[in-house]
Protein backbone atom coordinates (compact mmCIF):
# COMPACT_ATOMS: atom_id res chain seq x y z
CA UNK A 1 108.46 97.79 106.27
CA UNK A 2 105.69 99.71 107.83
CA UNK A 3 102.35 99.37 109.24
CA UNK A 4 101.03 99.54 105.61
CA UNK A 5 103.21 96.37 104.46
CA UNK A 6 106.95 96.11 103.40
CA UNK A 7 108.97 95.56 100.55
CA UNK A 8 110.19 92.11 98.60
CA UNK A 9 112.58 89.55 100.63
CA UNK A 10 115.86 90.00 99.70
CA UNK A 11 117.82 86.10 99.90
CA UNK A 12 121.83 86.27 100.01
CA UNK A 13 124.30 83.67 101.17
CA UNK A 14 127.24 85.52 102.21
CA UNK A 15 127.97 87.90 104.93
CA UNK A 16 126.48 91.26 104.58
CA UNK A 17 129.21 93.50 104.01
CA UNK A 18 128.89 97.84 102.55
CA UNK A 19 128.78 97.00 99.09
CA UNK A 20 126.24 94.51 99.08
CA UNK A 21 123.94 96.11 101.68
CA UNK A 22 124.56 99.16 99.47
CA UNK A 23 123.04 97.24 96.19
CA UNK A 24 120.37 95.67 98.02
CA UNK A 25 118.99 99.38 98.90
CA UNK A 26 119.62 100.85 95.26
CA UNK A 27 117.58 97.20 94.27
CA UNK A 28 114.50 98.37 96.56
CA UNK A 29 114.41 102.34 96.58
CA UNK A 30 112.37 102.38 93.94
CA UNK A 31 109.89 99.94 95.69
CA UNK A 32 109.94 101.83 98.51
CA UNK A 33 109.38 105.15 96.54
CA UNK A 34 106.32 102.87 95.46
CA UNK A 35 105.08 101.84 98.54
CA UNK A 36 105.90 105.33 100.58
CA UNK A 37 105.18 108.05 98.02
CA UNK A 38 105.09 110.40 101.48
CA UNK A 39 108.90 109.50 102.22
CA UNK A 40 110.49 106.64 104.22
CA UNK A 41 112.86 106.60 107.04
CA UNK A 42 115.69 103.41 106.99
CA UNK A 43 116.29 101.87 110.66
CA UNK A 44 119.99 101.05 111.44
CA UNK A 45 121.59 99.82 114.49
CA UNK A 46 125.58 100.05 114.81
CA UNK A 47 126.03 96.84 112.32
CA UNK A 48 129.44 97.46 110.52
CA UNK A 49 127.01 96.91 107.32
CA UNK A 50 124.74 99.82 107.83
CA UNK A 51 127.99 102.30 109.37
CA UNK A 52 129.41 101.54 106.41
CA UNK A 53 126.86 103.28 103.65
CA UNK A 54 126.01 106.39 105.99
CA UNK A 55 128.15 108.40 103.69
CA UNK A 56 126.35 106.86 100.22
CA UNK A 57 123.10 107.34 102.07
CA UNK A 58 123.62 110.75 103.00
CA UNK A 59 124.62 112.00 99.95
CA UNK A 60 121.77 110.43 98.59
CA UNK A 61 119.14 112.02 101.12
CA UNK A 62 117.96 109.22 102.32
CA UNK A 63 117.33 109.37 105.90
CA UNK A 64 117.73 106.62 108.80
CA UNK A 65 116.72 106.48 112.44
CA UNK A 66 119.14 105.27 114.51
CA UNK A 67 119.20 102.62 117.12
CA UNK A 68 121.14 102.00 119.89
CA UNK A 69 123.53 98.23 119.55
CA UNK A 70 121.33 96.25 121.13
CA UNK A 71 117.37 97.75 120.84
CA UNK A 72 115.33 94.62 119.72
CA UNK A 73 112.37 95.63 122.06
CA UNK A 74 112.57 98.91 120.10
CA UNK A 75 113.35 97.78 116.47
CA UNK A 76 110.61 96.57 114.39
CA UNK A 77 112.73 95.16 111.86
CA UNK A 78 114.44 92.56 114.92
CA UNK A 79 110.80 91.34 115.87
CA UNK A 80 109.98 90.82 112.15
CA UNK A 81 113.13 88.60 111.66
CA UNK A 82 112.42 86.75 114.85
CA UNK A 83 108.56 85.88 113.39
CA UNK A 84 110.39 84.83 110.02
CA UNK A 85 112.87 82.77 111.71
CA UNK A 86 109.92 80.55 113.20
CA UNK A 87 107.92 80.56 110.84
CA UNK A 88 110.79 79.30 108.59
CA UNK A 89 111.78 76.79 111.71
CA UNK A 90 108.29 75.02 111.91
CA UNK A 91 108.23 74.41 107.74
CA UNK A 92 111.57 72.66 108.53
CA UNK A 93 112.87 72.61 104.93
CA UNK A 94 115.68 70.36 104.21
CA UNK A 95 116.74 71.89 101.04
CA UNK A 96 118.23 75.38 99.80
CA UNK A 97 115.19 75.58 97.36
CA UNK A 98 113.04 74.30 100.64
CA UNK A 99 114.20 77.41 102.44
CA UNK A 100 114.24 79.95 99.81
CA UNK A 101 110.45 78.83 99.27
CA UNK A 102 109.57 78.58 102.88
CA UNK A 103 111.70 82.06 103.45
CA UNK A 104 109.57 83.77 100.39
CA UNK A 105 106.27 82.59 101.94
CA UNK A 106 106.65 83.50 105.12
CA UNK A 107 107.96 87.09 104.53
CA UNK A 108 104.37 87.31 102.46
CA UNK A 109 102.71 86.28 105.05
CA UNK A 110 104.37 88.08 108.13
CA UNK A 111 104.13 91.66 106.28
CA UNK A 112 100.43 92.32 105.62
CA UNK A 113 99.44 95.13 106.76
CA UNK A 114 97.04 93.43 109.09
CA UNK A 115 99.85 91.16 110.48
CA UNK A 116 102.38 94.36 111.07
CA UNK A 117 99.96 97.05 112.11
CA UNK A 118 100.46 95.72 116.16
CA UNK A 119 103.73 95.90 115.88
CA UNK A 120 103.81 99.56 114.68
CA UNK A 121 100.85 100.36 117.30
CA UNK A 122 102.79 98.85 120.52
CA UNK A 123 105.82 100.76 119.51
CA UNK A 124 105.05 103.74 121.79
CA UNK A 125 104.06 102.11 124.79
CA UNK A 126 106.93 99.65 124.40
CA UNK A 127 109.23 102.89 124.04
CA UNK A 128 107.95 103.81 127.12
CA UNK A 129 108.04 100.28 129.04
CA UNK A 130 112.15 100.60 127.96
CA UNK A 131 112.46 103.66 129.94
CA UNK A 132 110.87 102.51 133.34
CA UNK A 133 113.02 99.53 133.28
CA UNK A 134 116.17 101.69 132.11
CA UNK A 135 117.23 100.04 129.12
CA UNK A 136 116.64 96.39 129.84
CA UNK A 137 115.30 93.72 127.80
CA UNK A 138 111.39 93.64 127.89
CA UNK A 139 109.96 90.89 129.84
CA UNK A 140 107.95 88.28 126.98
């Protein structure tokens, strides 16, 4: 995702392990190519998912920014999830079609560009905010 939108929702049930983060990224390159014709950058933390393709993704040329294990105040991507998850919480569905529906609505709603523009605009000064308070988690 970036401040000009983000790609499909991708819905699994299992734990994400190499291989299947690995498909999920071949799946949406070509989206990406779509929606970033100037390039794209992937943001990965230290999950054993995301170590695990560094050679595939290298080898590939496709870069990725790198976060330290625990950056949510930093990581757009951890924010985003947190919006989905109660956005997702307040439809309540009691169903796995329920959630797949409420997860595929929300996502469309959460990343307009309108709706992730702020978070891509606060980025800097939150960068900054991290550093005076040497690594701790932002105050809400």
């Amino acid at each position: 995702m970036s401040a000009e939108g983000a790609t499909s929702l991708e819905i699994f049930e299992d734990n994400l392990k190499g291989s299947a983060y690995q498909t999920i990224l071949e799946k949406h390159i070509p989206e990406m190519d779509e929606l970033y014709p100037d390039g794209f950058f992937f943001v990965h933390d230290n999950c054993q998912s995301h170590k695990a393709v560094e050679g595939w993704m290298a080898n590939h040329s496709l870069e990725r920014i790198k976060f330290p294990n625990y950056s949510p105040d930093l990581n757009i991507n951890e924010n985003i999830w947190s919006a989905l998850k109660d956005s997702v919480a307040k439809d309540a569905p009691c169903s796995k079609v329920g959630l797949i529906r409420s997860l595929q609505r929300n996502w469309e709603l959460i990343t307009t560009p309108q709706n992730l523009r702020p978070y891509f605009e606060s980025l800097h000064s939150r960068y900054f905010e991290c550093i005076e308070i040497e690594g701790k988690r932002l105050p809400c």
